[in-house]
PDB file of N, CA and C in Angstrom:
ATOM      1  N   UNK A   1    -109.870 -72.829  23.016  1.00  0.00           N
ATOM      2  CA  UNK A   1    -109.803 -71.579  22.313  1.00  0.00           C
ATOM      3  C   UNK A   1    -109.759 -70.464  23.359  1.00  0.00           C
ATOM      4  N   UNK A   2    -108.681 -69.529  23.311  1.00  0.00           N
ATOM      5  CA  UNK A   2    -108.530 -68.464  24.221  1.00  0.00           C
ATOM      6  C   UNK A   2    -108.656 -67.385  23.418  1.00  0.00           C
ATOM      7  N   UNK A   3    -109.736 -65.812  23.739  1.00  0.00           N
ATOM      8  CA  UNK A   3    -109.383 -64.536  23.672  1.00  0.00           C
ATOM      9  C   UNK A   3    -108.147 -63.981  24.212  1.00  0.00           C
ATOM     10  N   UNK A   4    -107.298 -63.682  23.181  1.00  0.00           N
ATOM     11  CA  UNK A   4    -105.894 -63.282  24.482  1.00  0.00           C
ATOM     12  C   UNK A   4    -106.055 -61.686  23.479  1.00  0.00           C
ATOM     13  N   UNK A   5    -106.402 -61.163  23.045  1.00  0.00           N
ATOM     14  CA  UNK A   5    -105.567 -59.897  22.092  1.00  0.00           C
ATOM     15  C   UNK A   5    -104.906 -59.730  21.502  1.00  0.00           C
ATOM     16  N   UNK A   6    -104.859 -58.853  20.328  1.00  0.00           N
ATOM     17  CA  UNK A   6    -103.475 -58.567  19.081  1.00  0.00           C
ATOM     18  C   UNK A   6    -101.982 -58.301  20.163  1.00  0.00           C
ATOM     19  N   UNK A   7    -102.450 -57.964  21.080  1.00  0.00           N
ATOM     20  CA  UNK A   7    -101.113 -57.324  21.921  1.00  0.00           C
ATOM     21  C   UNK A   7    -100.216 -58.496  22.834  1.00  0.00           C
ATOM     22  N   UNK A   8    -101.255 -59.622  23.015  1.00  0.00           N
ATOM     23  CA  UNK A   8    -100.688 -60.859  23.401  1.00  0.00           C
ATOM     24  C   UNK A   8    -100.372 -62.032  22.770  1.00  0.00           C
ATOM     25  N   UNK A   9    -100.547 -61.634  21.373  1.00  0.00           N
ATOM     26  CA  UNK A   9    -100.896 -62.491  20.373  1.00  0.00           C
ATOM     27  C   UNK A   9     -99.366 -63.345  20.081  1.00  0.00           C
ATOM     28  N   UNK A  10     -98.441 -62.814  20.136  1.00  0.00           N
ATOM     29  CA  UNK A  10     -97.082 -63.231  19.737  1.00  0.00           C
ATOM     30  C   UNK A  10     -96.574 -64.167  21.089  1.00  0.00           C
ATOM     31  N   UNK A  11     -97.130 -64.224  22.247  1.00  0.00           N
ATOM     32  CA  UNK A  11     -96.697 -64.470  23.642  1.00  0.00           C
ATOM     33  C   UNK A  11     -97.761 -65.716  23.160  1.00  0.00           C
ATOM     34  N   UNK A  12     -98.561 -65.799  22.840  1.00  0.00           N
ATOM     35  CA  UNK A  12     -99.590 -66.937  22.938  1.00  0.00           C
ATOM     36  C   UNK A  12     -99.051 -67.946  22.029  1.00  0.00           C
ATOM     37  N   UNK A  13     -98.654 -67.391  20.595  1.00  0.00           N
ATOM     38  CA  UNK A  13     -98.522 -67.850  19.555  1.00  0.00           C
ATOM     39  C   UNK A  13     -96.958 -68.890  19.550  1.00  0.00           C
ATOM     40  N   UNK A  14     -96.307 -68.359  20.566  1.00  0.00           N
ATOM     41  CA  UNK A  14     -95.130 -69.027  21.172  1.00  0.00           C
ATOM     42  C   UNK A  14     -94.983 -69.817  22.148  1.00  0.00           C
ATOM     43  N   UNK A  15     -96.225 -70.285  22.593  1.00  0.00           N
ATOM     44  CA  UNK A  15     -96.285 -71.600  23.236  1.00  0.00           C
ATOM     45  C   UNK A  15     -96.604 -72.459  22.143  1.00  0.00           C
ATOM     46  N   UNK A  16     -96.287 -74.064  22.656  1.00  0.00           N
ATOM     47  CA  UNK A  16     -97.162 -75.103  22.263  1.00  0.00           C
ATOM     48  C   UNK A  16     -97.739 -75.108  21.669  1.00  0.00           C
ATOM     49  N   UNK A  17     -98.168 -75.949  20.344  1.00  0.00           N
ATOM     50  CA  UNK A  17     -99.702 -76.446  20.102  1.00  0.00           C
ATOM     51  C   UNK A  17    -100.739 -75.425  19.728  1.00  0.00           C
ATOM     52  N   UNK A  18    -100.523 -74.005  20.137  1.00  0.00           N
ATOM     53  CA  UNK A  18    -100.824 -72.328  19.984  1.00  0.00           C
ATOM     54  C   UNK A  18    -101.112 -72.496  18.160  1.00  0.00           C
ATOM     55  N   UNK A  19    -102.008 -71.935  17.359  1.00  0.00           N
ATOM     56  CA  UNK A  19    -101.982 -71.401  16.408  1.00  0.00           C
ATOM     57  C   UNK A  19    -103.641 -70.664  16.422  1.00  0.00           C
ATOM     58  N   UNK A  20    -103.291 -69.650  15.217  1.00  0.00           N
ATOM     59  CA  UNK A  20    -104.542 -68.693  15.269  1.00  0.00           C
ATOM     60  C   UNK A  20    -105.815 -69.591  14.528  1.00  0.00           C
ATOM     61  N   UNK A  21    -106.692 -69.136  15.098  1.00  0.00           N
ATOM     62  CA  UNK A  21    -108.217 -69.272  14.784  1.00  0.00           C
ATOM     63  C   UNK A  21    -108.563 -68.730  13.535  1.00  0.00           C
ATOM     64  N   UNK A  22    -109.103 -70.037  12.814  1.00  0.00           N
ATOM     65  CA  UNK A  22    -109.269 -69.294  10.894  1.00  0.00           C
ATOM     66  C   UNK A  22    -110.876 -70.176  11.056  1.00  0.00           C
ATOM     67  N   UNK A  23    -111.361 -68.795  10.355  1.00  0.00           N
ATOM     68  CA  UNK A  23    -112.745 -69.001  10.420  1.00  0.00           C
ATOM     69  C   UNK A  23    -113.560 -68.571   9.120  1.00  0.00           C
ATOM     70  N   UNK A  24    -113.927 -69.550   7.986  1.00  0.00           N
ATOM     71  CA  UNK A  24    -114.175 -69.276   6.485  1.00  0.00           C
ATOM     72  C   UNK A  24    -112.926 -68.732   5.519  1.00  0.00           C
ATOM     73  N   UNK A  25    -111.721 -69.257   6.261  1.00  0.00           N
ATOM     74  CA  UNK A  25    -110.659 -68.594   5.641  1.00  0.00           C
ATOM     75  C   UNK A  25    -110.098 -67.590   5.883  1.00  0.00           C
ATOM     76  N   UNK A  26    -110.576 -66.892   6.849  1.00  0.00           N
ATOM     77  CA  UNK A  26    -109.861 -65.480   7.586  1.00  0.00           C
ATOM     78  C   UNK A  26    -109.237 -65.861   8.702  1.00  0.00           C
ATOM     79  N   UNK A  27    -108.172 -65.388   9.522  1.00  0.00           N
ATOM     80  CA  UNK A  27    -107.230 -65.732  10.441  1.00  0.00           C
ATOM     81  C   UNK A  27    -108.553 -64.444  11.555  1.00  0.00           C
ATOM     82  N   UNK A  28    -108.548 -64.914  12.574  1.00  0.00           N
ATOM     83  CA  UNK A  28    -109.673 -63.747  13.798  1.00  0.00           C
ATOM     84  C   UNK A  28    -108.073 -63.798  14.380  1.00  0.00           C
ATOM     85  N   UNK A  29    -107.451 -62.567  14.233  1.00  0.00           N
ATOM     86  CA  UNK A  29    -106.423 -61.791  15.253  1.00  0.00           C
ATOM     87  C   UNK A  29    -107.067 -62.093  16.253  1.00  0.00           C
ATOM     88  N   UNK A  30    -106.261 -62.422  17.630  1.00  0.00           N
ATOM     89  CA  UNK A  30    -106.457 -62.426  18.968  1.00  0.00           C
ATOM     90  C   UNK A  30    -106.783 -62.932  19.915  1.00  0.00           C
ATOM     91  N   UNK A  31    -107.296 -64.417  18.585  1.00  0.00           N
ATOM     92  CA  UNK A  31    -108.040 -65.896  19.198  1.00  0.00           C
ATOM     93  C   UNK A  31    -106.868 -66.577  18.963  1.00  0.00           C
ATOM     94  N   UNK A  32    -106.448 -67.388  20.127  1.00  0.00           N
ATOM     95  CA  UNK A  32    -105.910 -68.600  19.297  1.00  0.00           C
ATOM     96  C   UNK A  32    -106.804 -69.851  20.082  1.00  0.00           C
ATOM     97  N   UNK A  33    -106.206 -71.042  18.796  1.00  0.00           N
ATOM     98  CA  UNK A  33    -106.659 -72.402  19.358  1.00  0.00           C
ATOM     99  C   UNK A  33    -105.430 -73.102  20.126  1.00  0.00           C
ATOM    100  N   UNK A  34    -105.434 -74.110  20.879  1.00  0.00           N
ATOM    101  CA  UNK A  34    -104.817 -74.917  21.156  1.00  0.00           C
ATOM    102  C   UNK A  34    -105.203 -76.108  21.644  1.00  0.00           C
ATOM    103  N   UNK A  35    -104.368 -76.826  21.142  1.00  0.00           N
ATOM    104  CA  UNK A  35    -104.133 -78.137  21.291  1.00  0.00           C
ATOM    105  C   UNK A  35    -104.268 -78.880  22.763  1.00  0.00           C
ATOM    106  N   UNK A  36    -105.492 -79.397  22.893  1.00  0.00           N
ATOM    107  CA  UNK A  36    -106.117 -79.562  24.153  1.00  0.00           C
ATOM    108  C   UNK A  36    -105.047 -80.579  24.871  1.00  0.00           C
ATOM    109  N   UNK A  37    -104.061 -81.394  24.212  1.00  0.00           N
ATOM    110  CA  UNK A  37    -102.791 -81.940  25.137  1.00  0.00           C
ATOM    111  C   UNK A  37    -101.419 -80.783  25.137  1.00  0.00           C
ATOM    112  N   UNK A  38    -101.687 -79.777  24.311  1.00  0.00           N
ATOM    113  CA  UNK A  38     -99.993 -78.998  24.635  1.00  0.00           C
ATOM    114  C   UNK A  38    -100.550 -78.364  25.698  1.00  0.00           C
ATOM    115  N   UNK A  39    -102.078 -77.896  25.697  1.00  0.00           N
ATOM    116  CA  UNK A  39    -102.766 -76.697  26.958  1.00  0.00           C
ATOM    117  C   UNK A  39    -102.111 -77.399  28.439  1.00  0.00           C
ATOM    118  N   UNK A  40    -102.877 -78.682  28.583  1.00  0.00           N
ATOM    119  CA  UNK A  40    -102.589 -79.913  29.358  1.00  0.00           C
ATOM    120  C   UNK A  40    -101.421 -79.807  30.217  1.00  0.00           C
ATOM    121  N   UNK A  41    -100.003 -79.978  29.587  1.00  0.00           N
ATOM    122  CA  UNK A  41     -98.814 -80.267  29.412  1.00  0.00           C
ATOM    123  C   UNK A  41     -98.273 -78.827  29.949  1.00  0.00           C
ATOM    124  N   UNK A  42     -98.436 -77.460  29.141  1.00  0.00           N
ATOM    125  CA  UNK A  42     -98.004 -76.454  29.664  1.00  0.00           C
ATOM    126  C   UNK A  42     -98.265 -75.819  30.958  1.00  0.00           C
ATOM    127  N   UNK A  43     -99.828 -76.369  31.141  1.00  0.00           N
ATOM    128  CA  UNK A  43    -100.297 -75.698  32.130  1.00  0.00           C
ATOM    129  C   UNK A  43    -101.468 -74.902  31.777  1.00  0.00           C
ATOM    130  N   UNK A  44    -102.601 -75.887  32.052  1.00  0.00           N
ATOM    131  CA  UNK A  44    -103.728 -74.887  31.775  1.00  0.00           C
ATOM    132  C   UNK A  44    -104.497 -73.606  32.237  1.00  0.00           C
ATOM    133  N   UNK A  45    -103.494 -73.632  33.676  1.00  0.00           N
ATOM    134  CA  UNK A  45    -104.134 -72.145  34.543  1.00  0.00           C
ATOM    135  C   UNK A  45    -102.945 -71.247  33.771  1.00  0.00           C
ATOM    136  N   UNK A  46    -101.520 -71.323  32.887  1.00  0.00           N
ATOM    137  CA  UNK A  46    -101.266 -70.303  32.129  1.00  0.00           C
ATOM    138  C   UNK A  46    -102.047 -69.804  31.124  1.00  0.00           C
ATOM    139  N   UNK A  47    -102.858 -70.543  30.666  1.00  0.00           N
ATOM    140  CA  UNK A  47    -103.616 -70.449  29.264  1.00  0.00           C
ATOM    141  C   UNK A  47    -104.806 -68.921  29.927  1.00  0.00           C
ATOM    142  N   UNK A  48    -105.036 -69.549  30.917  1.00  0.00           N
ATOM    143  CA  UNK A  48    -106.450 -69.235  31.305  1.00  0.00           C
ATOM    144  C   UNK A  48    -106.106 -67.285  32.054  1.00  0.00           C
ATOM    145  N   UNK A  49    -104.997 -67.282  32.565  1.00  0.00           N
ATOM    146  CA  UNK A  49    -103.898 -65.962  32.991  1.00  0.00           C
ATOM    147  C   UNK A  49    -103.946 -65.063  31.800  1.00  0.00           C
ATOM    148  N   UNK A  50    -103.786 -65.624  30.767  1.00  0.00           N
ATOM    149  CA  UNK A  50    -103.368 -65.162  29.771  1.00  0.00           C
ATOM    150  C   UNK A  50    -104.716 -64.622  29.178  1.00  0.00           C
ATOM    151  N   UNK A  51    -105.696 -65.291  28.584  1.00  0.00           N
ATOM    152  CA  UNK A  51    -106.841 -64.436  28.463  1.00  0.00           C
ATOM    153  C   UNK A  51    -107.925 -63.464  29.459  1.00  0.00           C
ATOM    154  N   UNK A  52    -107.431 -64.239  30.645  1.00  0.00           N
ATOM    155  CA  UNK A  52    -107.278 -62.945  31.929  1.00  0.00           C
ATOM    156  C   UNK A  52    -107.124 -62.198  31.838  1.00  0.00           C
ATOM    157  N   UNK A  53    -105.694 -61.391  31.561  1.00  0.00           N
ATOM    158  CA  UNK A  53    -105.102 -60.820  30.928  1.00  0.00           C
ATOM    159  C   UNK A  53    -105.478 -59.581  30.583  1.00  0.00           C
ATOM    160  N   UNK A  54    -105.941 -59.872  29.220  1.00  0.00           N
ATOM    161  CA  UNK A  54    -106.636 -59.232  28.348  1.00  0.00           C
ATOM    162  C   UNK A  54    -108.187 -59.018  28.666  1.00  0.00           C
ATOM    163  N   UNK A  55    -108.838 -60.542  28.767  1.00  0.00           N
ATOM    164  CA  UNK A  55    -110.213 -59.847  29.252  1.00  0.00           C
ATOM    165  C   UNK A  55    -110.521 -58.891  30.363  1.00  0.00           C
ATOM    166  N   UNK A  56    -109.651 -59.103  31.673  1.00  0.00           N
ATOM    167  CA  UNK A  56    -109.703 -58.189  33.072  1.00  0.00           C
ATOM    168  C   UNK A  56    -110.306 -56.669  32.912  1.00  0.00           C
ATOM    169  N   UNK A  57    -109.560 -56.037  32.003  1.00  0.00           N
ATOM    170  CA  UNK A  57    -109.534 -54.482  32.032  1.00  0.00           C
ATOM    171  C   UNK A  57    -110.573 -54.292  31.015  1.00  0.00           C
ATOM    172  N   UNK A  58    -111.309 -55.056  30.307  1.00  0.00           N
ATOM    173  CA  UNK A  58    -112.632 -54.536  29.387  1.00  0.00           C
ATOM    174  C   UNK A  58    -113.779 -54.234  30.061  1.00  0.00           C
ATOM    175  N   UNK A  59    -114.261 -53.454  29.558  1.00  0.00           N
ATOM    176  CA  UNK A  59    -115.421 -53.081  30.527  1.00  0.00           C
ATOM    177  C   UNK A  59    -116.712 -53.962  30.318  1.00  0.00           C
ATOM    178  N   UNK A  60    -117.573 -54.141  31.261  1.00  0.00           N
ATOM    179  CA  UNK A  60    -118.532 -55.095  31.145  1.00  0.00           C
ATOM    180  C   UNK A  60    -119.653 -54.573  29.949  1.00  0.00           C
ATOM    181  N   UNK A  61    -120.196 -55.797  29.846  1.00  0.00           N
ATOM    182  CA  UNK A  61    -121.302 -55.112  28.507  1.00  0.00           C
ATOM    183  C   UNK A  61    -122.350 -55.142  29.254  1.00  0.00           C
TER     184      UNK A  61
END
């Protein structure tokens, strides 16, 4: 499961094995899951870039 953002969401959602995170029936924008052999296969240091990404520039809590 990666945090990637609504803004990366379509880039994520277009790999592999990629679909969104539904949780009691609601879709959580910005999570997706994947498929621990497409992650594998694509390349798991892209996966990991990618919620990089997005997490990098948030400010710490």
């Amino acid at each position: 499961m990666f945090r990637i953002g609504k803004a990366l969401e379509a880039e994520a959602l277009s790999r592999p094995g990629a679909e969104l995170v539904v949780f009691s029936g609601r879709e959580m924008g910005g999570i997706v899951r994947v498929d621990a052999d497409a992650a594998l296969e694509t390349g798991l240091g892209g996966w990991i870039d990618l919620a990089t990404e997005f997490a990098g520039p948030l400010p710490p809590k």
